[in-house]
Protein backbone atom coordinates (compact mmCIF):
# COMPACT_ATOMS: atom_id res chain seq x y z
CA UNK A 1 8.26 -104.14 15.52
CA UNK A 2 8.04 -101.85 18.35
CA UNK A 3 5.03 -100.08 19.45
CA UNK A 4 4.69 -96.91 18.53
CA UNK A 5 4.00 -94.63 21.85
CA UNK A 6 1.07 -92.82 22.41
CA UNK A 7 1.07 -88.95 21.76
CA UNK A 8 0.72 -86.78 24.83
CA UNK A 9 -2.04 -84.92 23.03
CA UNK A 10 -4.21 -88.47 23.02
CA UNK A 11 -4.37 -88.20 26.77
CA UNK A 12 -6.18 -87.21 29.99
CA UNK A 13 -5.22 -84.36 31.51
CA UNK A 14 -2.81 -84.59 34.03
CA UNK A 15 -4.54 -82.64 36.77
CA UNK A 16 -7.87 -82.16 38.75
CA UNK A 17 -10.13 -78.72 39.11
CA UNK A 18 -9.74 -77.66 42.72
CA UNK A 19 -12.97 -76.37 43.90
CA UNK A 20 -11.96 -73.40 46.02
CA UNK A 21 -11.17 -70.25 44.29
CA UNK A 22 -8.14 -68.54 44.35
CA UNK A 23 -6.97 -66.26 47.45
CA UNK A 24 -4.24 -64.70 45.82
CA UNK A 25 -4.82 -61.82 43.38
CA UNK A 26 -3.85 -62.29 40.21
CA UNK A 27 -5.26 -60.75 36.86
CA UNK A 28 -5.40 -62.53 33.46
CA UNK A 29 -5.42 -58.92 32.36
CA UNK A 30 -1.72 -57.80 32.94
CA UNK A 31 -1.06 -56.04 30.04
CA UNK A 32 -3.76 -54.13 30.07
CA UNK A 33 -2.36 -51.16 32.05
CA UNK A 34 -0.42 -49.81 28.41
CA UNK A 35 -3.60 -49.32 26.69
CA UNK A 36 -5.02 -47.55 30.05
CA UNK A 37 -1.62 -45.40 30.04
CA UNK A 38 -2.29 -44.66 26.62
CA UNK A 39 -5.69 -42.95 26.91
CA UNK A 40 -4.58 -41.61 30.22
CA UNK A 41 -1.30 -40.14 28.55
CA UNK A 42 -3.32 -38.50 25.74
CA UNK A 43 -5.81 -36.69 28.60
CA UNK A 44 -8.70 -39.00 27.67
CA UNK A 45 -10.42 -38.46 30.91
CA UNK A 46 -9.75 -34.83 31.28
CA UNK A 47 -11.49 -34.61 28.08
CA UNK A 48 -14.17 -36.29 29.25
CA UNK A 49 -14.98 -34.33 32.36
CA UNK A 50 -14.55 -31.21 29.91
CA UNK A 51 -16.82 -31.96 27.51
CA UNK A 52 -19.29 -34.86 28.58
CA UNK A 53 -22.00 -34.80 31.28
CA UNK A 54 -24.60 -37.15 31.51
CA UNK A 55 -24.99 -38.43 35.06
CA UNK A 56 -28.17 -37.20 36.92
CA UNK A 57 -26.58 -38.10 40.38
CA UNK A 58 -23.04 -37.76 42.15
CA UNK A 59 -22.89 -41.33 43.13
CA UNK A 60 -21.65 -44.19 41.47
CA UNK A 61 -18.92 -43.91 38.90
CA UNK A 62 -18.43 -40.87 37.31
CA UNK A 63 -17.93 -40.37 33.00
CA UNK A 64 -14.38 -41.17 32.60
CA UNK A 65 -14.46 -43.77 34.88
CA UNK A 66 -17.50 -45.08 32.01
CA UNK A 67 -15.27 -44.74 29.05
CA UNK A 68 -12.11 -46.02 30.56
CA UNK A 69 -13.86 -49.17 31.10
CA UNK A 70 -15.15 -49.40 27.44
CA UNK A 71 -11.68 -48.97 26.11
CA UNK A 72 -10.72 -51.66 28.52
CA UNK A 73 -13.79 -53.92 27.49
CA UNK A 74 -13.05 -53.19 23.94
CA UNK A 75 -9.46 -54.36 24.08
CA UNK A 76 -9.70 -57.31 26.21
CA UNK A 77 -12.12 -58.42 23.46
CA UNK A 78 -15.55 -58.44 24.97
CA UNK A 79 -18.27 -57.43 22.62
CA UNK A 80 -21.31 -57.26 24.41
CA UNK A 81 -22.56 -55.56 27.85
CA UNK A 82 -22.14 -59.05 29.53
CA UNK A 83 -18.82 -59.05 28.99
CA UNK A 84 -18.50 -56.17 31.96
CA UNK A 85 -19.63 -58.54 34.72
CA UNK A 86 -16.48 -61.05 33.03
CA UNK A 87 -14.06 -58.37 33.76
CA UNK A 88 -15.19 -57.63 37.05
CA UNK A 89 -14.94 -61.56 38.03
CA UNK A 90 -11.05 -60.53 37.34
CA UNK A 91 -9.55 -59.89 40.90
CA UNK A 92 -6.75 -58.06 39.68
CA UNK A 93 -7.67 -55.92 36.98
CA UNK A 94 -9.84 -53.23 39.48
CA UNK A 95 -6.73 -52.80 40.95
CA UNK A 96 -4.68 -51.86 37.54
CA UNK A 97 -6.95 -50.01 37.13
CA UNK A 98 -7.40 -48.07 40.15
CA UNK A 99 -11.50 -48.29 40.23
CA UNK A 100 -13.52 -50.91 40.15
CA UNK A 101 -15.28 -51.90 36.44
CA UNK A 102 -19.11 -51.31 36.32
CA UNK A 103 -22.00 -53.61 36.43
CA UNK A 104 -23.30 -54.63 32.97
CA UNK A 105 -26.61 -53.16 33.92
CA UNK A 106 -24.90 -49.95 35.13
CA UNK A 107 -23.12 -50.08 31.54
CA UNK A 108 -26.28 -50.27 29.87
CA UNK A 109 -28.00 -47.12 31.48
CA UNK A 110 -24.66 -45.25 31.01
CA UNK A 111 -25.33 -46.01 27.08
CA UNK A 112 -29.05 -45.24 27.63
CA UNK A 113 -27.78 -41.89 28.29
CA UNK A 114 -26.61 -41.16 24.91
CA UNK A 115 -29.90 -42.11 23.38
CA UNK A 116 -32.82 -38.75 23.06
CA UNK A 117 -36.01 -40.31 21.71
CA UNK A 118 -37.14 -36.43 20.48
CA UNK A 119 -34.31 -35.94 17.94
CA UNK A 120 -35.55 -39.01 16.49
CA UNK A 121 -39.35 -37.85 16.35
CA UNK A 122 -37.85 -34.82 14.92
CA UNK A 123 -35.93 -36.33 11.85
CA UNK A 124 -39.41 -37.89 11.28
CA UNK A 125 -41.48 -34.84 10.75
CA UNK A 126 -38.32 -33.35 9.06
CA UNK A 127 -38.79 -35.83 6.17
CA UNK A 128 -39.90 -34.93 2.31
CA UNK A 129 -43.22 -36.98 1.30
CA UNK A 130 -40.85 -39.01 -0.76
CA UNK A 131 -38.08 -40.18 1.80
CA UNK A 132 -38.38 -42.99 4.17
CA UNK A 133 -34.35 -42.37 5.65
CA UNK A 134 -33.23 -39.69 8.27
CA UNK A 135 -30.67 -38.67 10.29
CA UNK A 136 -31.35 -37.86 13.64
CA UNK A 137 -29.24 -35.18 14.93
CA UNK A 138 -26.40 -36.22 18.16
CA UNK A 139 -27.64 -35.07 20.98
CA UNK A 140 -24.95 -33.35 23.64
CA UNK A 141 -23.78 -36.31 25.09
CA UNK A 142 -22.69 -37.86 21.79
CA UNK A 143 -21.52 -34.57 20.31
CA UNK A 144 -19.21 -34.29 23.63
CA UNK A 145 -18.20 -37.97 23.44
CA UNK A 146 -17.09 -36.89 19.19
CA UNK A 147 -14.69 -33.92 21.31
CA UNK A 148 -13.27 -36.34 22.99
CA UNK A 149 -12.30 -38.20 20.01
CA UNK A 150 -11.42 -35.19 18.10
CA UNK A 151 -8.69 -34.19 21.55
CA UNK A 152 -7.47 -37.84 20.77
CA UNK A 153 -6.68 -37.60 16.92
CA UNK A 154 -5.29 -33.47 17.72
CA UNK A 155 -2.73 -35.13 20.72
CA UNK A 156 -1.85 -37.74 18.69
CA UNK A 157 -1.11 -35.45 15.41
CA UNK A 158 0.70 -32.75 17.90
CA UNK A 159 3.43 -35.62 19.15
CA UNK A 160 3.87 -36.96 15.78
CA UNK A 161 3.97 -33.35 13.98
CA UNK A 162 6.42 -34.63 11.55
CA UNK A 163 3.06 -35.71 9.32
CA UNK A 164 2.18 -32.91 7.82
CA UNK A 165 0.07 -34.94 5.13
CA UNK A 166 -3.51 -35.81 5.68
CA UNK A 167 -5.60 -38.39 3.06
CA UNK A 168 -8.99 -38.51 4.55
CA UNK A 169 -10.84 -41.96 3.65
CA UNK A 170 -14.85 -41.91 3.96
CA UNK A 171 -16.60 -44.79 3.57
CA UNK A 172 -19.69 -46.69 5.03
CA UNK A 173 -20.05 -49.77 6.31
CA UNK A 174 -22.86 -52.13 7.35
CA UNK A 175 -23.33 -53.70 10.69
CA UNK A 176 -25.93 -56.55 10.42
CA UNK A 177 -28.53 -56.65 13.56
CA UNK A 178 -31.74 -58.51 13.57
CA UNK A 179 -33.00 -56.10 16.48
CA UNK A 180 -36.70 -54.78 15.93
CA UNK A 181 -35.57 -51.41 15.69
CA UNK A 182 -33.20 -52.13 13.00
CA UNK A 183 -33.84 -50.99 8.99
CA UNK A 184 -33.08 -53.09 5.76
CA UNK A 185 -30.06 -52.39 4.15
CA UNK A 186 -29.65 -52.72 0.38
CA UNK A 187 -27.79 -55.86 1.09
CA UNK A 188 -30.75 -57.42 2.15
CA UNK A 189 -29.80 -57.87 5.45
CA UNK A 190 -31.91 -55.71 8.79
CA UNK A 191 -28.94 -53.22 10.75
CA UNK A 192 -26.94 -50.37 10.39
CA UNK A 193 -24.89 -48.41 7.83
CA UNK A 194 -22.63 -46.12 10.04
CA UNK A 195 -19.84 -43.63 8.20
CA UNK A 196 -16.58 -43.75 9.24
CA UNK A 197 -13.37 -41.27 7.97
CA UNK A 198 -9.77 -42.04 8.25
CA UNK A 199 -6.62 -40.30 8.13
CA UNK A 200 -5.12 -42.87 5.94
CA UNK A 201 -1.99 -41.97 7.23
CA UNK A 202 -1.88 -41.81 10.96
CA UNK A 203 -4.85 -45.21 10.79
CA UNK A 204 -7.46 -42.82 13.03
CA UNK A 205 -10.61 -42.42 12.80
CA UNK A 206 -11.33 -38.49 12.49
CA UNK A 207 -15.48 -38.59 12.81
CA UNK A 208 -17.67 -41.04 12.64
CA UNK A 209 -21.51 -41.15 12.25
CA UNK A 210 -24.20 -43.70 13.24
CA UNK A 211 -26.94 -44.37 10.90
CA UNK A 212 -29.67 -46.91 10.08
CA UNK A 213 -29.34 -49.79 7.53
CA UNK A 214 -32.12 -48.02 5.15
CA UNK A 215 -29.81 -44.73 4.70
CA UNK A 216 -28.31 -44.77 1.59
CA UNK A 217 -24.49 -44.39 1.57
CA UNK A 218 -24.51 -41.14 -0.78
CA UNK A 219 -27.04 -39.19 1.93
CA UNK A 220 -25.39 -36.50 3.37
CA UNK A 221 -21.95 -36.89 3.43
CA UNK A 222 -20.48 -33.45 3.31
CA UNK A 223 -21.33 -32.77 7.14
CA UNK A 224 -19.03 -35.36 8.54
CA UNK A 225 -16.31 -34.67 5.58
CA UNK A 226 -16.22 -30.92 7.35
CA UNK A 227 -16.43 -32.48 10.75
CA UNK A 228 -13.42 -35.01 9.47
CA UNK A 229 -11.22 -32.14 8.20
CA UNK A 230 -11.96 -29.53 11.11
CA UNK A 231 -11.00 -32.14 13.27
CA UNK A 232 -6.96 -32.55 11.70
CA UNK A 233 -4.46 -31.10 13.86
CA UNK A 234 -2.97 -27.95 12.88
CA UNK A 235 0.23 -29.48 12.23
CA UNK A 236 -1.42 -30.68 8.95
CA UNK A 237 -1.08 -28.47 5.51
CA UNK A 238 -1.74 -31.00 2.65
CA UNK A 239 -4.57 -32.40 2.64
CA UNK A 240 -6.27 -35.28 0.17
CA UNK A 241 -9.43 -37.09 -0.13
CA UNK A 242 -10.75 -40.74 -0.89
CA UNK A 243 -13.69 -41.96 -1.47
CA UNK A 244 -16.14 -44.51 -3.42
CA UNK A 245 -18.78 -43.77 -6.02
CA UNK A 246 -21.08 -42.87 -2.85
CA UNK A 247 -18.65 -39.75 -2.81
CA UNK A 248 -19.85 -38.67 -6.52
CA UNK A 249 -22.38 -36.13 -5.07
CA UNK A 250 -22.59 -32.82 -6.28
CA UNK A 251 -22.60 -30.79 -3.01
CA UNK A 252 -19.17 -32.42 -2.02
CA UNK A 253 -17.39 -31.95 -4.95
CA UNK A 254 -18.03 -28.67 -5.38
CA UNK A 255 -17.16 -28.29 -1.94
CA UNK A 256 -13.63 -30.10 -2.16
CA UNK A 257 -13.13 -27.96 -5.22
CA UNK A 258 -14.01 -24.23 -3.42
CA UNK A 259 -10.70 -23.15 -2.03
CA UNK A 260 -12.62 -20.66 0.34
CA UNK A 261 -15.18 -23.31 1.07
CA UNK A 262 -16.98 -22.60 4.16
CA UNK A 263 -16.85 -25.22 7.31
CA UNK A 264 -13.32 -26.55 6.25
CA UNK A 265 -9.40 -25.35 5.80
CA UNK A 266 -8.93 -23.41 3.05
CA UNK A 267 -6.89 -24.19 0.60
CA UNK A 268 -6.45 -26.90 -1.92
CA UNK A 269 -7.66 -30.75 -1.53
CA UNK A 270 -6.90 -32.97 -3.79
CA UNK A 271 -9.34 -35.95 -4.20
CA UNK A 272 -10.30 -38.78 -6.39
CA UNK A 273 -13.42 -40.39 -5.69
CA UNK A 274 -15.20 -43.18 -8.11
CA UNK A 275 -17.33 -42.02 -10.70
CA UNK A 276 -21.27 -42.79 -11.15
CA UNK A 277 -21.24 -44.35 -14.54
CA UNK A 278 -23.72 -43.04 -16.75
CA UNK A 279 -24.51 -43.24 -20.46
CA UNK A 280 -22.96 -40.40 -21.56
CA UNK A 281 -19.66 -41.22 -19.85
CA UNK A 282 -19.73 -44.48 -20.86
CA UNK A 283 -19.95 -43.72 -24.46
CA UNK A 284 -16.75 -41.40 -23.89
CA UNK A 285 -15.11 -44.34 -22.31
CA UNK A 286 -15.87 -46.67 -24.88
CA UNK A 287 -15.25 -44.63 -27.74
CA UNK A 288 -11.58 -43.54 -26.60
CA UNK A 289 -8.77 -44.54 -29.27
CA UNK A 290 -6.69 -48.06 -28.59
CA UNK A 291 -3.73 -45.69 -28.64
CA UNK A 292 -4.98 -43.81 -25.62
CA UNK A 293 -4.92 -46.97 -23.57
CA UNK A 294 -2.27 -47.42 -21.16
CA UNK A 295 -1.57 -50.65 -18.99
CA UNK A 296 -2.98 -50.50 -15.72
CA UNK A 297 -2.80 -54.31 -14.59
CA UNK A 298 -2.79 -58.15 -14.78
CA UNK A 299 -3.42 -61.20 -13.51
CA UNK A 300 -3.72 -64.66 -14.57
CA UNK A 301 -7.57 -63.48 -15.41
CA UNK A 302 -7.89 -60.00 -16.69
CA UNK A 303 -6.19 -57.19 -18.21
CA UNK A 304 -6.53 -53.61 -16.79
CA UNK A 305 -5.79 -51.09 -18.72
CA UNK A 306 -6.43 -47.08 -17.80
CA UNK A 307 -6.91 -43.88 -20.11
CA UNK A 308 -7.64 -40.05 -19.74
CA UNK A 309 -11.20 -39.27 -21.08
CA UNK A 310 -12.30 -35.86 -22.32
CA UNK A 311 -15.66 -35.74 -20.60
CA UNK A 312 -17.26 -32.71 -18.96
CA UNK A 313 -19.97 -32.65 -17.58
CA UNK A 314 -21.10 -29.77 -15.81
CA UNK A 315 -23.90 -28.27 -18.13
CA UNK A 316 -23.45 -24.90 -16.67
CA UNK A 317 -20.82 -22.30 -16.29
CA UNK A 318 -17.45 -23.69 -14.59
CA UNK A 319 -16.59 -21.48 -12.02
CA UNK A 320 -13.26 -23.52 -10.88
CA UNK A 321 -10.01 -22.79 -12.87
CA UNK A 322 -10.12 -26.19 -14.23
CA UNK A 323 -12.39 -29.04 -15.53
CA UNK A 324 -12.19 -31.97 -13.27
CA UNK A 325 -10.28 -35.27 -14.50
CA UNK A 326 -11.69 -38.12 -15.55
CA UNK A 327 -9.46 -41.39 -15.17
CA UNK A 328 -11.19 -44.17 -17.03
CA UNK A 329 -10.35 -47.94 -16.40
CA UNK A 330 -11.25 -50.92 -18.88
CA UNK A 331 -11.47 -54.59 -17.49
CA UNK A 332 -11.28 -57.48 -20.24
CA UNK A 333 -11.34 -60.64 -20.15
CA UNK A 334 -8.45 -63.52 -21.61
CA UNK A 335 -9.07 -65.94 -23.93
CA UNK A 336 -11.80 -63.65 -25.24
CA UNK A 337 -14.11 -65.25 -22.57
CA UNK A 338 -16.95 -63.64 -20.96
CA UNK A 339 -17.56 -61.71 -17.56
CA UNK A 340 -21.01 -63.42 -15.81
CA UNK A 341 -23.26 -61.00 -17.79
CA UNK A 342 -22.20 -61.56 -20.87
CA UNK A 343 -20.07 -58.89 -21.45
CA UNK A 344 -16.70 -58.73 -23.02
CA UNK A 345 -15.39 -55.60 -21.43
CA UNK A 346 -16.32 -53.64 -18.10
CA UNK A 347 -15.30 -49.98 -17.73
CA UNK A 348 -15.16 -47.60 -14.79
CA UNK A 349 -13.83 -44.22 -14.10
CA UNK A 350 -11.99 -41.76 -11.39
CA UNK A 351 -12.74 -38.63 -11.27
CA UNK A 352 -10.15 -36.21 -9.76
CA UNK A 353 -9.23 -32.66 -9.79
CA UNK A 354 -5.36 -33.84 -9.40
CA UNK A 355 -3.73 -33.52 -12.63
CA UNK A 356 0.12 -33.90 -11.67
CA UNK A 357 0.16 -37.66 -11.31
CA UNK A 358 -0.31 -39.79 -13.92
CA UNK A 359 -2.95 -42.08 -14.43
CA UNK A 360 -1.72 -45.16 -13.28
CA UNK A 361 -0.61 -43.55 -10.29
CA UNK A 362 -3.60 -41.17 -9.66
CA UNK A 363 -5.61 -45.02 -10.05
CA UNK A 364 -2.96 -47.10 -7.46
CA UNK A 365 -3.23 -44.11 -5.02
CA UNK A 366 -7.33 -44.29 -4.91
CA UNK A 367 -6.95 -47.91 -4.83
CA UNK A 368 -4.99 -47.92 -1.67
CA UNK A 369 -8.24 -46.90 0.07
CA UNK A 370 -9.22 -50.36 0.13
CA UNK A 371 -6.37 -51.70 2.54
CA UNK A 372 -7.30 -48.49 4.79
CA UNK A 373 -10.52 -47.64 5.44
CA UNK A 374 -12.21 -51.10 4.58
CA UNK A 375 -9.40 -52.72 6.92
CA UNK A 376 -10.28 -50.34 9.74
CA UNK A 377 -14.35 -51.21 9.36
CA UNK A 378 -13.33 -55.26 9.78
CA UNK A 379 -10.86 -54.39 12.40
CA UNK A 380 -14.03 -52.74 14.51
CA UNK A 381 -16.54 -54.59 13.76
CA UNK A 382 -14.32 -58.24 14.31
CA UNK A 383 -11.79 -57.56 16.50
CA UNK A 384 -13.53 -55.02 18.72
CA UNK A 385 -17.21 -54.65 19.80
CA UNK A 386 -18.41 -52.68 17.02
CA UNK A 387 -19.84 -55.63 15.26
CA UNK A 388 -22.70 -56.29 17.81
CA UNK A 389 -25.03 -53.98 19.09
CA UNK A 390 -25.95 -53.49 22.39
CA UNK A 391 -30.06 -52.76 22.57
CA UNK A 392 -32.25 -50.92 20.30
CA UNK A 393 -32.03 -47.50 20.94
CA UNK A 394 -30.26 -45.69 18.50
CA UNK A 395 -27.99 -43.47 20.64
CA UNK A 396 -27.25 -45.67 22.53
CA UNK A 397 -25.41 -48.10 19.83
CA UNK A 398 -24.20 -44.36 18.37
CA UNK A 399 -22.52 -44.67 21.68
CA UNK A 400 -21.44 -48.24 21.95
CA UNK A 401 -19.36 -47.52 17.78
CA UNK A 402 -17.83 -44.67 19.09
CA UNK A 403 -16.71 -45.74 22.52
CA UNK A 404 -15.16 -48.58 19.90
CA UNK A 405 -13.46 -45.85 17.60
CA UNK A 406 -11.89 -44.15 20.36
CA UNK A 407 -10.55 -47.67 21.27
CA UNK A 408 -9.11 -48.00 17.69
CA UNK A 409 -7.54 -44.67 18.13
CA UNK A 410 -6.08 -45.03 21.02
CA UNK A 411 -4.55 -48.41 20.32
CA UNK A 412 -3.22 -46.86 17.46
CA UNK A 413 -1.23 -44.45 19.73
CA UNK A 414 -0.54 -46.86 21.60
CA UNK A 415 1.47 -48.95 18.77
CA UNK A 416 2.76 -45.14 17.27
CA UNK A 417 4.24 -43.78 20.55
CA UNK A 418 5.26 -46.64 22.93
CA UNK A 419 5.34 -49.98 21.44
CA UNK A 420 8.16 -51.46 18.70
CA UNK A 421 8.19 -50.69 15.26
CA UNK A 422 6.94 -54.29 14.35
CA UNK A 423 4.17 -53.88 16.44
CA UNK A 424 3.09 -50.33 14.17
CA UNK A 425 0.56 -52.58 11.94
CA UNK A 426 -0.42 -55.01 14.57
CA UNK A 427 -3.94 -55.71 14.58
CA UNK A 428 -6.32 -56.32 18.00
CA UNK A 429 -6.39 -59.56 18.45
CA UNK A 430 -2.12 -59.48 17.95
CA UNK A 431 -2.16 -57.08 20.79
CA UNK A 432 -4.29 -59.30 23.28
CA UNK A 433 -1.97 -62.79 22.42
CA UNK A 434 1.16 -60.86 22.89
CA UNK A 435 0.37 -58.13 25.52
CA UNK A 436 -2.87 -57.50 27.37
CA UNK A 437 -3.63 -61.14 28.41
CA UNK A 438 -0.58 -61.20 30.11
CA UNK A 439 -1.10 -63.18 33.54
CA UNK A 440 -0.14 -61.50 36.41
CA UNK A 441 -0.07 -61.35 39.99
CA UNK A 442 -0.38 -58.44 42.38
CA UNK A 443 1.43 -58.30 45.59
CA UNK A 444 1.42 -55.78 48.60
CA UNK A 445 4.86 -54.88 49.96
CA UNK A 446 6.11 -52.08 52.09
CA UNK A 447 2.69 -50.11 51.50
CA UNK A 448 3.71 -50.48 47.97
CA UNK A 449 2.13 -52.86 44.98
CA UNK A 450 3.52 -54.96 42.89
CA UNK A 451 3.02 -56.40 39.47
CA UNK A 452 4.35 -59.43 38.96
CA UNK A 453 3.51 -60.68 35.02
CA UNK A 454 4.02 -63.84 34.58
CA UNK A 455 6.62 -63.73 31.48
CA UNK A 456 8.38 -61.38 30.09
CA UNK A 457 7.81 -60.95 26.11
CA UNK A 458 11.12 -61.14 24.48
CA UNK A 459 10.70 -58.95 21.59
CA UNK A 460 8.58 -55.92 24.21
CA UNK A 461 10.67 -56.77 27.95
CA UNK A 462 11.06 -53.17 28.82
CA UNK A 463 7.57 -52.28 30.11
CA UNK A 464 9.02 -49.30 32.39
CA UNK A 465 10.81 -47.57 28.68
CA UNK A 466 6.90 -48.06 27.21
CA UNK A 467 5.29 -46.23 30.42
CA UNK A 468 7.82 -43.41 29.69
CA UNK A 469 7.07 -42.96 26.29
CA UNK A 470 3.67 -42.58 27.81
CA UNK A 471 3.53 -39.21 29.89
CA UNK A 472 0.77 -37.97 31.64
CA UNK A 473 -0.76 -34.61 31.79
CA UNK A 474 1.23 -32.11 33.28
């Protein structure tokens, strides 16, 4: 019998490590230049120099110059400050770029800028005897670096104007830390629980906000649900809203449901948020006729089945021109088997103020917020740096989850206006395997210089069409 011959993956390598660097300049960074057209092409650093100031001095690097490099940190896939001094041991990618990438330290005290010590102190003293949580207000370097998210989503919605729809998806998220500074969360867990809202249908991030791990979700959410919708480009006119049972707060329904509400559009938004099950709307649930139920959905598990419930609520006078809907959904077991406490049936309910659709659909459609906004929180916390943060001071890592944002939006540009259509749901880490860490080679010619990558991706080989799609400023 012959012998079987060894696999070429059993073996030693086949070369030796040559202990003098490189001379020639080459970048492992080549592709990196379409995500810095992007943000270039949507006037990212002329919004920046219009609307954020926080250097002391004239030397060094100036603001945009900052931010470029965290959208470049951010989608090479570094997630801490470190990472900086990694990209700067790239030869090539300074001159991509056209400046050179700053020092991790000079990162961190560009950060350190964004943090103000007194608006924290203030939140403090601002507190009821009862509350422990707070929410300090932005300073003017983070408000300015919000504008300059806010010019990104308006650009991007003015060269795709053909969406004139606009679902707005809020929903918090937390970011485990084990920093001094950070607060418990009701997971357990020390960190963060920062609020993010998406335009469900363009996959940007509208506003954000930074908060600590012991804010509860349901504090305060109708400020950055005005800041979400005042930020939609004017090329919007239907507008819709998501949310979990966090949403069920009094102060934003009723402001959802005011067609002259102050601090928004006017005009109607339709929403469907999940209901805060109490008693009393359980015992409507529950006491529904079987005829009333309507099949919702199944697996090899569970049945799901979905009704209408008359329940009202509101003790006093409505002054809408109609009761709000409530969707209610029933969970049961097979087999007549058990759920883990016991039960033999688990209900929950939508509340809505959209009464075209039917309930199945009105259920499907708020369901859908799951593979959107929960998608976009992994997608920055796991695939960019918003996962791990930087130091302790809060504006600071308000700073570092925004600078991450605005990388999420304008990758998302990026894959909207320039790159193929099977590229549109493409996540980070796709990006970097297939485009950004794309070796290449710089040569000087003729007072000219030249990019040489080192392959040329089969399905994306016409890098000059992308950089057109890509305009500049005029």
């Amino acid at each position: 019998m012959a012998l079987r011959k060894s696999s070429p993956a059993a073996g030693e390598f086949l070369f030796e490590i040559d202990a003098e660097p490189l001379e020639e300049c080459l970048t492992a960074l080549g592709g990196i230049p379409l995500l810095v057209r992007a943000a270039r092409s949507l006037d990212v650093p002329g919004s920046v120099e219009r609307h954020l100031r926080v250097k002391q001095r004239e030397r060094g690097f100036d603001e945009a110059t900052y931010v470029e490099s965290f959208l470049v940190l951010n989608a090479a896939g570094g997630d801490c400050l470190e990472d900086f001094d990694q990209l700067r041991a790239d030869a090539g990618l300074s001159e991509l770029l056209g400046h050179a990438v700053p020092s991790a330290e000079a990162a961190r005290k560009f950060l350190y800028q964004f943090h103000d010590g007194e608006k924290i102190e203030q939140a403090q003293q601002a507190l009821a005897a009862e509350r422990v949580s707070y929410i300090p207000e932005e300073n003017p370097a983070l408000q300015g670096l919000a504008q300059v998210n806010q010019d990104v989503v308006r650009e991007l919605g003015r060269r795709c104007a053909e969406q004139k729809i606009a679902t707005l998806d809020v929903d918090a998220t937390i970011i485990e830390s084990w920093k001094r500074e950070a607060k418990p969360t009701y997971e357990g867990c020390t960190g963060y629980q920062p609020v993010l809202a998406l335009w469900a249908e363009m996959s940007v991030v509208v506003a954000d906000e930074f908060r600590d791990g012991n804010v509860p979700a349901q504090q305060a959410l109708l400020p950055i649900t005005q800041r979400a919708f005042q930020a939609l480009p004017e090329t919007v006119v239907e507008r819709y809203f998501r949310g979990d049972s966090a949403c069920h707060e009094q102060s934003l329904l009723e402001w959802l449901r005011d067609e002259q509400r102050a601090g928004g559009p006017q005009g109607r938004i339709g929403f469907a948020v999940s209901a805060r099950m109490n008693p009393a709307l359980h015992a409507e649930i529950a006491a529904a006729l079987e005829s009333r139920w309507q099949p919702y959905g199944e697996n090899s598990i569970v049945i799901k089945e979905c009704c209408e419930v008359d329940y009202v609520p509101e003790e006093t006078g409505n002054p809408y021109r109609e009761p709000l809907r409530y969707v209610a959904i029933r969970i049961r077991k097979k087999q007549q088997a058990l759920f883990a406490d016991g039960s033999t049936v688990k209900y929950f309910a939508v509340v809505s103020n959209v009464w075209e659709w039917t309930p199945k659909r009105l259920l499907e459609w708020h369901r859908e917020k799951a593979g959107s906004i929960e998608a976009v929180h992994d997608v920055i916390k796991n695939e960019l740096a918003g996962g791990v943060m930087p130091c302790g001071r809060f504006g600071a890592n308000a700073a570092w989850l925004r600078l991450a944002v605005l990388t999420y939006n304008v990758l998302t540009a990026l894959k909207r206006l320039a790159l193929p259509p099977e590229l549109l749901m493409a996540r980070p880490k796709r990006l970097r395997f297939l485009i950004f860490n794309t070796p290449g080679k710089l040569v000087h010619h003729a007072r000219r210089t030249l990019l040489r990558l080192g392959w040329t991706w089969q399905r994306f080989s016409n890098w000059q069409g992308a950089l057109r799609l890509l305009p500049l400023p005029g």
